[in-house]
Every structure is written in structure tokens, then in C-alpha cells.
Protein backbone atom coordinates (compact mmCIF):
# COMPACT_ATOMS: atom_id res chain seq x y z
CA UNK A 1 87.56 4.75 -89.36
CA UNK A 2 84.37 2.05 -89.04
CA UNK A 3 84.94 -1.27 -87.75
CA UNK A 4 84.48 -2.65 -91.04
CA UNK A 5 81.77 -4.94 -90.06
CA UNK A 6 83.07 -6.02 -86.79
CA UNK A 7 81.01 -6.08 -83.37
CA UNK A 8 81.97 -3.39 -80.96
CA UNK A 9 81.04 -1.75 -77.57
CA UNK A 10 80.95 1.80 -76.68
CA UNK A 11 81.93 3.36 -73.82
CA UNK A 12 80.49 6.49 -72.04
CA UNK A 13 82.01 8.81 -69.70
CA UNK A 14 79.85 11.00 -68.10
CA UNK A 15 80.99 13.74 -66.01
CA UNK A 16 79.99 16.98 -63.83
CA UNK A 17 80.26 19.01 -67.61
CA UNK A 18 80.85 16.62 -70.39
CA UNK A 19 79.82 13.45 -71.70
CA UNK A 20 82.93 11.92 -73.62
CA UNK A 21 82.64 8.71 -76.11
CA UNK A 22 84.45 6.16 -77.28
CA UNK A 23 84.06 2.49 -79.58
CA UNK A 24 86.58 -0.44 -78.87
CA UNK A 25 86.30 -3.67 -81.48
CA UNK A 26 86.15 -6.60 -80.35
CA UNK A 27 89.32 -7.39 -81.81
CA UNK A 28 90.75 -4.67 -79.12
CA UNK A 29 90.66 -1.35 -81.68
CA UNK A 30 89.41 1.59 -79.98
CA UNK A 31 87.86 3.76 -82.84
CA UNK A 32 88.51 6.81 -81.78
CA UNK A 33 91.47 8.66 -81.17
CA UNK A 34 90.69 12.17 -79.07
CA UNK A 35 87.94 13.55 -77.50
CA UNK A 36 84.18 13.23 -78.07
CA UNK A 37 82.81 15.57 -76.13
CA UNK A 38 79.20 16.91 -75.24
CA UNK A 39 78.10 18.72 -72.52
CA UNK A 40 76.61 16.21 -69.86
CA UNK A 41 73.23 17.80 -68.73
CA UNK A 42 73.71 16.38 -65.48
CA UNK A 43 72.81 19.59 -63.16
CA UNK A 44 69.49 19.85 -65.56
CA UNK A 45 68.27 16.62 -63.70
CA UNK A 46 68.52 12.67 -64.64
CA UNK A 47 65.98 12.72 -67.31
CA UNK A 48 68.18 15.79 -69.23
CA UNK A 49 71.38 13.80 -68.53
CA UNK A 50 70.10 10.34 -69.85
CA UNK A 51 69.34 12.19 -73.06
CA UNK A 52 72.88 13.38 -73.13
CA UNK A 53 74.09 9.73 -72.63
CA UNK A 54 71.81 8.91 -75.46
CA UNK A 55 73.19 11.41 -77.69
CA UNK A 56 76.65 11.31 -77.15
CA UNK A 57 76.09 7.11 -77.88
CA UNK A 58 73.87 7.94 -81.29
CA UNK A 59 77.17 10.82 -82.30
CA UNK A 60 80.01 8.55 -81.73
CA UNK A 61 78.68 5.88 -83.84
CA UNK A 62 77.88 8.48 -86.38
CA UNK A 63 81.62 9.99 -86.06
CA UNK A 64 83.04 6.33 -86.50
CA UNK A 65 80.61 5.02 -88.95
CA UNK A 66 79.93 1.89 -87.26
CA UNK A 67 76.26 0.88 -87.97
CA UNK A 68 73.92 0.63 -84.81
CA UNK A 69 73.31 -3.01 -85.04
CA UNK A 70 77.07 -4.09 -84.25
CA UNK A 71 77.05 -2.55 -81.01
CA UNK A 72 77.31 -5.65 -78.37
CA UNK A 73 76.83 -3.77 -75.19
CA UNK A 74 77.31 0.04 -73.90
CA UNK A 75 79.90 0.63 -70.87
CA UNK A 76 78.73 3.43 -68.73
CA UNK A 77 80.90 5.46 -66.09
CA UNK A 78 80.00 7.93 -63.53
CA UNK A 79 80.92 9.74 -60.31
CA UNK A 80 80.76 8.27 -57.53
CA UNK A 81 79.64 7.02 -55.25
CA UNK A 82 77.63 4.35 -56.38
CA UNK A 83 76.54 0.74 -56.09
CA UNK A 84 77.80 -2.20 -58.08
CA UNK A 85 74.80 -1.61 -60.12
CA UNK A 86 74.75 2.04 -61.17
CA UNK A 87 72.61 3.25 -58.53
CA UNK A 88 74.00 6.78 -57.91
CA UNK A 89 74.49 7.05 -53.75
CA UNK A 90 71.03 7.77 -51.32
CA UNK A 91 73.59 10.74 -49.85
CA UNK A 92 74.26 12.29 -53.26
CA UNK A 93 77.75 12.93 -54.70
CA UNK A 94 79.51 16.10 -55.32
CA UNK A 95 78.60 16.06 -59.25
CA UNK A 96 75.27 14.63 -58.67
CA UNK A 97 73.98 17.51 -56.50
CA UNK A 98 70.40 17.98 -57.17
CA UNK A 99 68.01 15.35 -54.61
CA UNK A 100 66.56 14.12 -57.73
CA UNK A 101 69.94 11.87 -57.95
CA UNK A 102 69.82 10.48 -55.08
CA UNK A 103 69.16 7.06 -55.51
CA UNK A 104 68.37 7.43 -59.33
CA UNK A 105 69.60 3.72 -61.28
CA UNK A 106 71.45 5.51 -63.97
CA UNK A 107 72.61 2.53 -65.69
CA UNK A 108 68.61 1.10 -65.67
CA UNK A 109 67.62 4.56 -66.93
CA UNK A 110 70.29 4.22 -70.13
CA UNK A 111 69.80 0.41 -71.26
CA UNK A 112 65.83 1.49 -71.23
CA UNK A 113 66.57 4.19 -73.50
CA UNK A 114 69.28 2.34 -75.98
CA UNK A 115 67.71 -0.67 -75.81
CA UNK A 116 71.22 -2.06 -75.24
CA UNK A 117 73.30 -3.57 -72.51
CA UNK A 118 74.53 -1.93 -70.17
CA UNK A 119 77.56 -2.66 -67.91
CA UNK A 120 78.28 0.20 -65.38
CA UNK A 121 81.35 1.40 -63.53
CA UNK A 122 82.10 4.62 -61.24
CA UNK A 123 84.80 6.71 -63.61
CA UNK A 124 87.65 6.14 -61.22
CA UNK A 125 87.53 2.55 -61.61
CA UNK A 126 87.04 2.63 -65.35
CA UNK A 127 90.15 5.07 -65.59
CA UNK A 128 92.24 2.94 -63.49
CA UNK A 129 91.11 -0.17 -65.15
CA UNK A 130 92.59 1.47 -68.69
CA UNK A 131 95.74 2.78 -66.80
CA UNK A 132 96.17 -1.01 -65.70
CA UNK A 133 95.60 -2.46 -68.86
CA UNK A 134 97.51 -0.10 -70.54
CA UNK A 135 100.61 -0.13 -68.38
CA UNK A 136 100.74 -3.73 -67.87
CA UNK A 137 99.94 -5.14 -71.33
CA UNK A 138 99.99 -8.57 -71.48
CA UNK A 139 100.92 -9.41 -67.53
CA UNK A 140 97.79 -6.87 -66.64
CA UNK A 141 96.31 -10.11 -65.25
CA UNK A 142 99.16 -11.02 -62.75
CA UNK A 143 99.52 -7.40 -61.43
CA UNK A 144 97.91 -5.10 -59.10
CA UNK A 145 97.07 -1.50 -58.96
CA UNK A 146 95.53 1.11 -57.26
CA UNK A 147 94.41 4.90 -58.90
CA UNK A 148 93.69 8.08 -57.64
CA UNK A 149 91.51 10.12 -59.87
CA UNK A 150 91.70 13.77 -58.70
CA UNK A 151 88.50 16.17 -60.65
CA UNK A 152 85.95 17.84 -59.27
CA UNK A 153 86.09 15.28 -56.76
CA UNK A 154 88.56 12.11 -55.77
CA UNK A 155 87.83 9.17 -57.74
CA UNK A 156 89.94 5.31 -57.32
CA UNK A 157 90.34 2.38 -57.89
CA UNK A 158 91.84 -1.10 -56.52
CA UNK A 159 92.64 -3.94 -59.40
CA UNK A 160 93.63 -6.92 -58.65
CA UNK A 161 94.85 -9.60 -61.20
CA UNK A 162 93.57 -7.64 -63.79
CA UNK A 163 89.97 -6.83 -62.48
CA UNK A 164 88.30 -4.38 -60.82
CA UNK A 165 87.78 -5.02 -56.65
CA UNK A 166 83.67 -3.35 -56.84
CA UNK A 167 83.04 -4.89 -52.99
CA UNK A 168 79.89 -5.94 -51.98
CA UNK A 169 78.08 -2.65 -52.77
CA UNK A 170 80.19 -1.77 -55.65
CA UNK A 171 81.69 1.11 -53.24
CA UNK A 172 85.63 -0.16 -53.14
CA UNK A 173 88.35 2.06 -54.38
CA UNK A 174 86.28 5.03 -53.08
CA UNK A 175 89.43 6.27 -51.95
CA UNK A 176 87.98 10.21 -51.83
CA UNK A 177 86.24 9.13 -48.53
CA UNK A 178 89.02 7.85 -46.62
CA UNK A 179 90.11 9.50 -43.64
CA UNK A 180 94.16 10.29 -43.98
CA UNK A 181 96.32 11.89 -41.28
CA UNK A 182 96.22 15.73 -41.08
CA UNK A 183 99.01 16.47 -38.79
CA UNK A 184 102.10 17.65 -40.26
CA UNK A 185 99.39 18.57 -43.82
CA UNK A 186 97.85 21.31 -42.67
CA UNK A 187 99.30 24.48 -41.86
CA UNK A 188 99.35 25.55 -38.50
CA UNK A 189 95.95 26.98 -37.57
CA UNK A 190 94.37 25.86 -41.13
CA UNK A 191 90.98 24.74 -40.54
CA UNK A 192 90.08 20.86 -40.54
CA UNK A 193 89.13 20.50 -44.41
CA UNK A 194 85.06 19.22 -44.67
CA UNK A 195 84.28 17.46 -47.56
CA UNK A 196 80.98 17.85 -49.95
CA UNK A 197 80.32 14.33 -48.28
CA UNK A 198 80.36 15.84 -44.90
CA UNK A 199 83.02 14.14 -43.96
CA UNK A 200 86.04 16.03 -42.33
CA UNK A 201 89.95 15.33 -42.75
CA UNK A 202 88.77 12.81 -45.84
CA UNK A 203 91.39 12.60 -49.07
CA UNK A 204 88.42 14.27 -51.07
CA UNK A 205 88.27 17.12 -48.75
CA UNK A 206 92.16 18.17 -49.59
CA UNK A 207 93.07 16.43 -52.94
CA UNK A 208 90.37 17.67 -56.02
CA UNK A 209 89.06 20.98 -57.39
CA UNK A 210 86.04 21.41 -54.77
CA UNK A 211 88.69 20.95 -52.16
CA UNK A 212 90.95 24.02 -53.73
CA UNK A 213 87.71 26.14 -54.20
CA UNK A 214 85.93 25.41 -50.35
CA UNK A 215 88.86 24.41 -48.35
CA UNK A 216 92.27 25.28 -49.67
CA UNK A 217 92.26 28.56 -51.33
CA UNK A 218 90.64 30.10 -48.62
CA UNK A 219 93.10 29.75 -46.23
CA UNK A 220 95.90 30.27 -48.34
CA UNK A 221 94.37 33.85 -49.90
CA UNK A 222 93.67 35.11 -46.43
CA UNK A 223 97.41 34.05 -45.35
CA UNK A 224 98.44 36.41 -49.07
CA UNK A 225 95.52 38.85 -50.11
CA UNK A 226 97.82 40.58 -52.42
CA UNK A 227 97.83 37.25 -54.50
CA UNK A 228 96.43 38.34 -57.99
CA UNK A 229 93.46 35.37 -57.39
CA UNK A 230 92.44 36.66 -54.22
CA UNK A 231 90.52 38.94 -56.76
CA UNK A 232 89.00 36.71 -58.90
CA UNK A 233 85.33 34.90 -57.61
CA UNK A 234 86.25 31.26 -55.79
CA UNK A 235 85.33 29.19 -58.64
CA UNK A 236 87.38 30.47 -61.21
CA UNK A 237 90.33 31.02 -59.19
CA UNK A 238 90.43 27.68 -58.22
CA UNK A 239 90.57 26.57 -62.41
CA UNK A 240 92.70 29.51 -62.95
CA UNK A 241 95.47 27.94 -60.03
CA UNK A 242 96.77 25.65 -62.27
CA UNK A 243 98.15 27.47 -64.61
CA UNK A 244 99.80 29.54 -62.23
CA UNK A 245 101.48 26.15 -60.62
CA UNK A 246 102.60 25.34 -64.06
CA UNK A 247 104.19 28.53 -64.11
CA UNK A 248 105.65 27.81 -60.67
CA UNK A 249 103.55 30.56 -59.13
CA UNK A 250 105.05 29.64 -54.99
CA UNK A 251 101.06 29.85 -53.91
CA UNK A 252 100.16 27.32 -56.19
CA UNK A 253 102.70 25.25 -55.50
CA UNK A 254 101.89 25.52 -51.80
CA UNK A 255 98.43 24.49 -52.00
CA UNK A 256 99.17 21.77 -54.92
CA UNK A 257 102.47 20.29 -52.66
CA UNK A 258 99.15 19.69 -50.31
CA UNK A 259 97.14 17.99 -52.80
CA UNK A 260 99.83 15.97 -53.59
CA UNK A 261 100.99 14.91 -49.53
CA UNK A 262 97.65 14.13 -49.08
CA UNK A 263 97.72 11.96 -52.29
CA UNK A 264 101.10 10.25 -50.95
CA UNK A 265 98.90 9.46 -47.08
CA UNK A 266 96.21 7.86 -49.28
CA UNK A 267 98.60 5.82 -50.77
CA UNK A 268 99.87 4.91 -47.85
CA UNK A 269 97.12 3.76 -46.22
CA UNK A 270 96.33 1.63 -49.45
CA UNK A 271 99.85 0.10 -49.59
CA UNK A 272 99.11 -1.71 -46.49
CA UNK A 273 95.64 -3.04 -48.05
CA UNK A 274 96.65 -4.27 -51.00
CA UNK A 275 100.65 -3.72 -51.50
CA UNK A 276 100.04 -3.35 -55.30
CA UNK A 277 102.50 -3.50 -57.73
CA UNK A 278 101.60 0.36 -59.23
CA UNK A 279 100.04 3.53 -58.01
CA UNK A 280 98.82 5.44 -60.68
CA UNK A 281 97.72 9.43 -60.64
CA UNK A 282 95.20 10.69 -62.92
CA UNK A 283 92.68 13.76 -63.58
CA UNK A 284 92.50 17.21 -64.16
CA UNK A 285 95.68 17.71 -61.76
CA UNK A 286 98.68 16.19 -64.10
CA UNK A 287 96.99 16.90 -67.10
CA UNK A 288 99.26 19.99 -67.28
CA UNK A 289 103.05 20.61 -68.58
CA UNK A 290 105.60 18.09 -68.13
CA UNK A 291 107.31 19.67 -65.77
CA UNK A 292 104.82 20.37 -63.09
CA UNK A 293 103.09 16.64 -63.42
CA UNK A 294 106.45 14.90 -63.04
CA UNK A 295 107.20 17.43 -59.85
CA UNK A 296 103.70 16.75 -58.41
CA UNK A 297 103.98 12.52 -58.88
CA UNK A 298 107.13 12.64 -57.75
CA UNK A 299 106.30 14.87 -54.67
CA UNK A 300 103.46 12.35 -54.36
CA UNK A 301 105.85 9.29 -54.14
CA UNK A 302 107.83 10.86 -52.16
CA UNK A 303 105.42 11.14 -49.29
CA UNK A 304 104.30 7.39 -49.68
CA UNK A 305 105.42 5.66 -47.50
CA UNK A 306 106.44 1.84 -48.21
CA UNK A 307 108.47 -0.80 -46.93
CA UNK A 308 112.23 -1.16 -48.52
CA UNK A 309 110.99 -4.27 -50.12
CA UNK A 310 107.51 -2.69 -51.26
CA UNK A 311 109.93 0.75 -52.66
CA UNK A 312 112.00 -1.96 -54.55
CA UNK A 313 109.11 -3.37 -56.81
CA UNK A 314 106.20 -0.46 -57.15
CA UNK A 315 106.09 1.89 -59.52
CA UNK A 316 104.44 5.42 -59.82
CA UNK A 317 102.87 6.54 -62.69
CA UNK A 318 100.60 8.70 -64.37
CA UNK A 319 97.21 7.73 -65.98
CA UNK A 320 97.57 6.97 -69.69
CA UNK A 321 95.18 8.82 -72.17
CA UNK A 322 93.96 10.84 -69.43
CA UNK A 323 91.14 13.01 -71.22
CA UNK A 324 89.80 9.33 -72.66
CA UNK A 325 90.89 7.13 -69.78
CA UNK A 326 87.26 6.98 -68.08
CA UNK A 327 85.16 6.46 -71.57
CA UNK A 328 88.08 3.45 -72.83
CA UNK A 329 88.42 1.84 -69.29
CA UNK A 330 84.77 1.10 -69.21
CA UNK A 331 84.30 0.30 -72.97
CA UNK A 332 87.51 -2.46 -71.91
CA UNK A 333 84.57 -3.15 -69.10
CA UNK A 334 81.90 -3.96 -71.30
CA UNK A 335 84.25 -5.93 -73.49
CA UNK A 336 85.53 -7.94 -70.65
CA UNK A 337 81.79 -9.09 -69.92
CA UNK A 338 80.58 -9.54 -73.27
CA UNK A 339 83.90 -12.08 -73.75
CA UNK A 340 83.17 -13.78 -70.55
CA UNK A 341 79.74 -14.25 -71.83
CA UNK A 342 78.16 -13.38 -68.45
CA UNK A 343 74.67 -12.66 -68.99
CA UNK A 344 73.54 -8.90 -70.08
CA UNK A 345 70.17 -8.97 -70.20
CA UNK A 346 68.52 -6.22 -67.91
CA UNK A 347 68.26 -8.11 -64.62
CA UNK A 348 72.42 -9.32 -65.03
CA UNK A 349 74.52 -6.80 -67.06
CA UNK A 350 74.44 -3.99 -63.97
CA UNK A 351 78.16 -3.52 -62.25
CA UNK A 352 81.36 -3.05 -63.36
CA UNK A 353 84.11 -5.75 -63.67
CA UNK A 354 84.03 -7.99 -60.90
């Protein structure tokens, strides 16, 4: 399982619950095959959660046997939104609740406490950075993507030629807090979805798990309070709801098909950006039976709308890996910079792939 003396990086996913590890060679080996999972700390403050970073680095290395002293930089994803730099967003985020966030240099806070490099990337663009490596292979460098990461909230993100698109404040791909079309989405006399952003009629606001628990299953329960959920307390209906849509409970469905038009008006919107060669799907939404992921990517391609010749050379997809795609894509991160030999010192290794 160790590296066998080779250098490595390690990548860190942190998330609303869990912290999740990985270790990629430099040769390109990643380490470690499932999950590593701790819980993340992150609603006990930043101090609590940089501990948990710290511990789920010191356990992986222990798990793999790789000695601390071959480890070349760390790669470190979070929520977003954030800047370039790992500088969690002045208006909060919907995992980073607590003020005490706001603002907080996350990725400053970790290469303190490791002593280590640090290269930093919000989790939707590390995940679609593996699903574009991954899918692509060797031509990941002449092809373009974009990703939709739907958890607790809507993560993306846009790469081009290979590389991550970060923008000027490291904010691109934030695809959650685009506005998309409602009419024709909502039901007649649903109410205008708000997002935890504030924003109303955003992708965020319909297409993640806070969306189902504020927005959607309200409306849909009051339309069928016999539904066995409308019992159950908001929160854990809403984790409970995909199980029934794997089951092909017609609820479900109704409230997923939204998730996943709202996706396919997202994608939309980003086709005339970029025109990308894939749209990928990822999170907690297809990582469910075969049947219902293929019938919610499909239903999402189905309501993207491209040009014939755009239909003739994109492809949809689901993320690769999908439990381990935010802790590999930003290991690939931090392997990408320490190969391009960009300095990662403390005042240049912040931000994700260029």
C-alpha cells in the first residue's frame, strides 16, 4: 500500500459532515482506494475544523504507510464560495454557516498547522477537475468541461484545456448562484425558490439537498399530505426522498424531474459560455441505483438545450469516483503545481489550478 519511497501529495476534502482523504504519487498512483472518512468539525467553528483537516492528513498517511517527510504539498477543497486563495466568502456559504467563517483563510489556517504546502480549490472544481481527467485521459488537455456538483449545496466547475477557469477571484464555475429561467419549472402557484445565498430563482435554490428541505418539499407535501414524509421532520425527509425516487416513489420523482430541469437550464446557459465538449453530473443526487441516475442524467440532457452541431459532439456523463472525486481532483491539483514547479511557499501556493 506505501509509495515505496516515492514523493506524494495528499488531498483533502472537507465537507458540511466529513473530511475524506486521499495520497496520489507522483508517478500518478492514488493510494487509496475507498473512503477515508472523518467527521469534519466544521459547524464546531474554524479552529475545530482545521484540527479535523489535520487529523484526517496525519490518518491517511498512517492508513497508507507513507512516511511524513515524502509528502510534497497538501491539496485542500472546500465549499464554496471562495476566493482563488482559500478565503471562505465575507457572505458565508451554506456549509460554512457560523459568522466566524466568514472571511476565515482556510487554506492559510492548514499550511500553518502542517507545516506543508498548501494548494486550495472549492470541491466542485476539484471534483470536476478528476471527472475531466478521468474521462478524457490522455486528450484531457485539448478538451473542455463543465460540472455540476449537486450536495448540500450546488457546486461547478468550468475546465478548459485541461485546467481549471478560477477567474479573477477564484469564484468561476460557481454555477449554484446563477440565475436560470423558472417559467415552465415551477408548478403553477409554487413559490419563487430563495436560496441560503439570498438569492431567488438561483440553480442552488432548486437543484441540492437544502433546496429539497426549504424550497421543494414544502410545496410538494402541502400539494399530497397523505405522502408517508409529510410525517417525518424536514431534514430527514429530505435524505429519506431519495430512496423513495430510487424506488420510483411518483413524489420523488416529481420533485427530482425538477432538480434535474433545472440542472438541464444551467447547462444551458453554460453551453453558450463555453460550448464544452462534456457536461458532467456529480454528488449526492446520482450516487444512487443505476436506474434512477441514468433516468435523472438523461432527463437532465434532455432539457439542455444545444445547437444540432453542439448535440453532435458533447457528451453527458456522470462524475467518476463520486464519494472520492473532491479529495483526488484536488490531490491531481496539488500535483499539477508541484510539476509545474510554481512556487509553494506560503505567500504563492494559495488557489487552485489556474
Amino acid at each position: 500500500m506505501g509509495s515505496t519511497g516515492m514523493p506524494v501529495v495528499v488531498g483533502l476534502d472537507n465537507g458540511g459532515t466529513s473530511n475524506n482523504a486521499t495520497v496520489l504519487t507522483v508517478d500518478g498512483r492514488f493510494l487509496v482506494d475507498g473512503l477515508r472518512e472523518i467527521p469534519s468539525e466544521v459547524g464546531d467553528g474554524p479552529e475545530a475544523a482545521v484540527e479535523a483537516l489535520a487529523r484526517a492528513f496525519d490518518g491517511v498517511l498512517a492508513y497508507t504507510g507513507v512516511p511524513r517527510e515524502l509528502v510534497r504539498a497538501v491539496g485542500l477543497d472546500t465549499p464554496g464560495p471562495a476566493s482563488a486563495t482559500g478565503v471562505i466568502s465575507s457572505r458565508g456559504s451554506t456549509n460554512f454557516a457560523q459568522p466566524a467563517w466568514r472571511g476565515y483563510d482556510v487554506r492559510s489556517a492548514l499550511e500553518r498547522r502542517l507545516g506543508l504546502p498548501v494548494v486550495y480549490a472549492n470541491d466542485g472544481n476539484a471534483a470536476a477537475l478528476y471527472a475531466h481527467h478521468v474521462h478524457f485521459g490522455t486528450d484531457a488537455a485539448a478538451r473542455s468541461s463543465v460540472s455540476a456538483i449537486v450536495g448540500t449545496g450546488l457546486g461547478g466547475g468550468v475546465v478548459e484545456a485541461g485546467r481549471v477557469v478560477g477567474g479573477a477571484a477564484g469564484m468561476a464555475g460557481e454555477f449554484g448562484h446563477v440565475h436560470i429561467p423558472l417559467d415552465g419549472l415551477l408548478e403553477p402557484g409554487q413559490p419563487v425558490p430563495v436560496c441560503a445565498c439570498g438569492f431567488a430563482g438561483d440553480a442552488e435554490s432548486v437543484a441540492s439537498l437544502t433546496a429539497i428541505r426549504r424550497n421543494l418539499l414544502p410545496y410538494w407535501l402541502a400539494r399530497h399530505p397523505e405522502h408517508p414524509l409529510a410525517a417525518e421532520e424536514p431534514g430527514r425527509a429530505a435524505k429519506l426522498l431519495r430512496d423513495l425516487g430510487e424506488r420510483g416513489d411518483p413524489l420523488a420523482r416529481q420533485v427530482f424531474g425538477q432538480q434535474a430541469r433545472a440542472l438541464g437550464r444551467l447547462f444551458t446557459i453554460a453551453a453558450n459560455f463555453t460550448d464544452p465538449h462534456a457536461y458532467f453530473v456529480g454528488g449526492g443526487v446520482v450516487e444512487a441505483a443505476p436506474e434512477f441516475r441514468d433516468w435523472f442524467l438523461a432527463t437532465v440532457a434532455e432539457h439542455t438545450v444545444l445547437r444540432d452541431e453542439q448535440r453532435a459532439v458533447a457528451t453527458f456523463a456522470l462524475v467518476p469516483d463520486r464519494d472520492m472525486a473532491g479529495a483526488r481532483g484536488v490531490a491531481i491539483a496539488a500535483l499539477e503545481r508541484v510539476k509545474g514547479g510554481a512556487p509553494l511557499d506560503a505567500s504563492g501556493s494559495g488557489g487552485g489550478p489556474a
